[in-house]
Protein backbone atom coordinates (compact mmCIF):
# COMPACT_ATOMS: atom_id res chain seq x y z
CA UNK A 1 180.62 126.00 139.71
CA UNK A 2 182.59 126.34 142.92
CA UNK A 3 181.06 127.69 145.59
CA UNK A 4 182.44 128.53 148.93
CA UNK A 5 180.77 128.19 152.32
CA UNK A 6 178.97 131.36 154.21
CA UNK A 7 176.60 134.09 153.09
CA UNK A 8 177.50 134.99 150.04
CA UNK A 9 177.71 131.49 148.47
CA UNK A 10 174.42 130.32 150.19
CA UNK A 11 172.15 133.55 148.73
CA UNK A 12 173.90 133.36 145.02
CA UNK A 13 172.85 129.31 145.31
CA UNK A 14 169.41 130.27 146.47
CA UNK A 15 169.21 132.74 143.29
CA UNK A 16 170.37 129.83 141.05
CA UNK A 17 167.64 127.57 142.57
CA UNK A 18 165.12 130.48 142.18
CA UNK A 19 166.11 131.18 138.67
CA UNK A 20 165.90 129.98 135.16
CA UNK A 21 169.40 128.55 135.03
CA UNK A 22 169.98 124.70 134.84
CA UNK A 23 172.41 122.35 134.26
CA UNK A 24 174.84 123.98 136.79
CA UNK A 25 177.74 121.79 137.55
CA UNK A 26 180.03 120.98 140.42
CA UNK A 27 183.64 120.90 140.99
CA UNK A 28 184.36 122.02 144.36
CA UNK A 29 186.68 121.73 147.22
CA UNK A 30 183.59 121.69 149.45
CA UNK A 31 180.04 121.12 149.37
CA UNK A 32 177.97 122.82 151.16
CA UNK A 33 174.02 123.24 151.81
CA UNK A 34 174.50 125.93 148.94
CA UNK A 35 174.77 123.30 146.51
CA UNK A 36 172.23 120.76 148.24
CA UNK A 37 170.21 123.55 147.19
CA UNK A 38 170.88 124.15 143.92
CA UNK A 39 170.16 119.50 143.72
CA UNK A 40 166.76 119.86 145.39
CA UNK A 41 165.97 122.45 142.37
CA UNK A 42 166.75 120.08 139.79
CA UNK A 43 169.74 121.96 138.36
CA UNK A 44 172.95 120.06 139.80
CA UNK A 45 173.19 118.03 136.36
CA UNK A 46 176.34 116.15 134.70
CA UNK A 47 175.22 117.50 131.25
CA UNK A 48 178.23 120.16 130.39
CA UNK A 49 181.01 119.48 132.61
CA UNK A 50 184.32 118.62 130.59
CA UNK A 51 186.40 117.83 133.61
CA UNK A 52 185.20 114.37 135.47
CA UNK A 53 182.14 114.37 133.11
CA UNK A 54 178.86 112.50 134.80
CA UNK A 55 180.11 113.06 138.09
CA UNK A 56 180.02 116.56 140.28
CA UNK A 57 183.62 116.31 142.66
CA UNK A 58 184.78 117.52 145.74
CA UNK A 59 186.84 116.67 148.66
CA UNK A 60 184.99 118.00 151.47
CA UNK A 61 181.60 118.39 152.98
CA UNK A 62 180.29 120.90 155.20
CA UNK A 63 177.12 121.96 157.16
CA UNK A 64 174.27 120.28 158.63
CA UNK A 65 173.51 116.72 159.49
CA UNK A 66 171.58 116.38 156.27
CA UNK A 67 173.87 118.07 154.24
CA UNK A 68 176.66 116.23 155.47
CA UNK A 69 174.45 112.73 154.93
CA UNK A 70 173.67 113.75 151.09
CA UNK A 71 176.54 112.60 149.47
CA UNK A 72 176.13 109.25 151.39
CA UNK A 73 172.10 109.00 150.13
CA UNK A 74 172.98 109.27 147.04
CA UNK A 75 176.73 108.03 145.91
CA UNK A 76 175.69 107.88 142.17
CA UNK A 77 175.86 111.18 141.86
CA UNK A 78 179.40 112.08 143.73
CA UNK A 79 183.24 111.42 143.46
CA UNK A 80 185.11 112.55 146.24
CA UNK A 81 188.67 113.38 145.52
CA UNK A 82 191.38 115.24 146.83
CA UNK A 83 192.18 119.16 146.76
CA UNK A 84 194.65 118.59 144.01
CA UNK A 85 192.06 117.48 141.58
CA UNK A 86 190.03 119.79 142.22
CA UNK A 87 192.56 122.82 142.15
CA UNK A 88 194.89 121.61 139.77
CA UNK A 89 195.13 124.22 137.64
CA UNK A 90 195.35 122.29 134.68
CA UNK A 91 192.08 120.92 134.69
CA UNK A 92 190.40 124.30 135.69
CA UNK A 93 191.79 125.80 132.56
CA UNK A 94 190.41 123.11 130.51
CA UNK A 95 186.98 124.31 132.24
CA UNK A 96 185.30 127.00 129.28
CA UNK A 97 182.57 128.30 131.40
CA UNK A 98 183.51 128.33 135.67
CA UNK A 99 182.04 130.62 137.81
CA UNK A 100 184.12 130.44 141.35
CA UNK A 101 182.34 132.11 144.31
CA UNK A 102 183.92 132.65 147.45
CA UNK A 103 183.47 134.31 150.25
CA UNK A 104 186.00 136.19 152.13
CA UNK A 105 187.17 135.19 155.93
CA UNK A 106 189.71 137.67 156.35
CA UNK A 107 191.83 139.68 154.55
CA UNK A 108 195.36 141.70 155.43
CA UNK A 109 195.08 145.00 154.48
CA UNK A 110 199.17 145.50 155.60
């Protein structure tokens, strides 16, 4: 899953935390306190990812203190890497099942 930062991204993470869904993986550019929540649920798992398997990635965190601490608490679970591993579109194609939510800063209409 790749979630953005903002509104959007933060209530469809606290819908997967609140729902039935598990075994929700991450490969992000950023990591945000939408996907610290979607750990505290129990549901940021390794199980099905077939890019960097047993390891979420991402290249950036964002948001509060704690969230920005997280990765550092607990390192077993992260692998930091840079934006063109996790937008190369090669590996994203050899991803069967991503969901990619983003929310939109601005947008020109012209």
């Amino acid at each position: 899953m790749l979630l953005g930062i903002g509104g959007v991204p933060y209530t469809v993470a606290r819908m997967i935390a609140d729902s039935d869904l598990r075994d929700i993986g991450c490969h992000a550019g950023t990591i945000s306190g939408a996907f610290l929540l979607i750990h505290k649920a129990g549901k940021l798992t390794k199980v099905r990812k077939e890019v960097s398997q047993g390891r979420p990635v991402w290249n950036l965190a964002i948001g509060t203190h704690e969230m920005c601490e997280w990765p550092a608490t607990e390192p077993e679970l992260f692998r930091p890497v840079c934006v063109d591993f996790t937008r190369s579109p090669d590996r994203l194609e050899r991803m069967r099942n991503v969901v990619s939510i983003n929310g939109r800063v601005e947008i020109d209409l012209l």
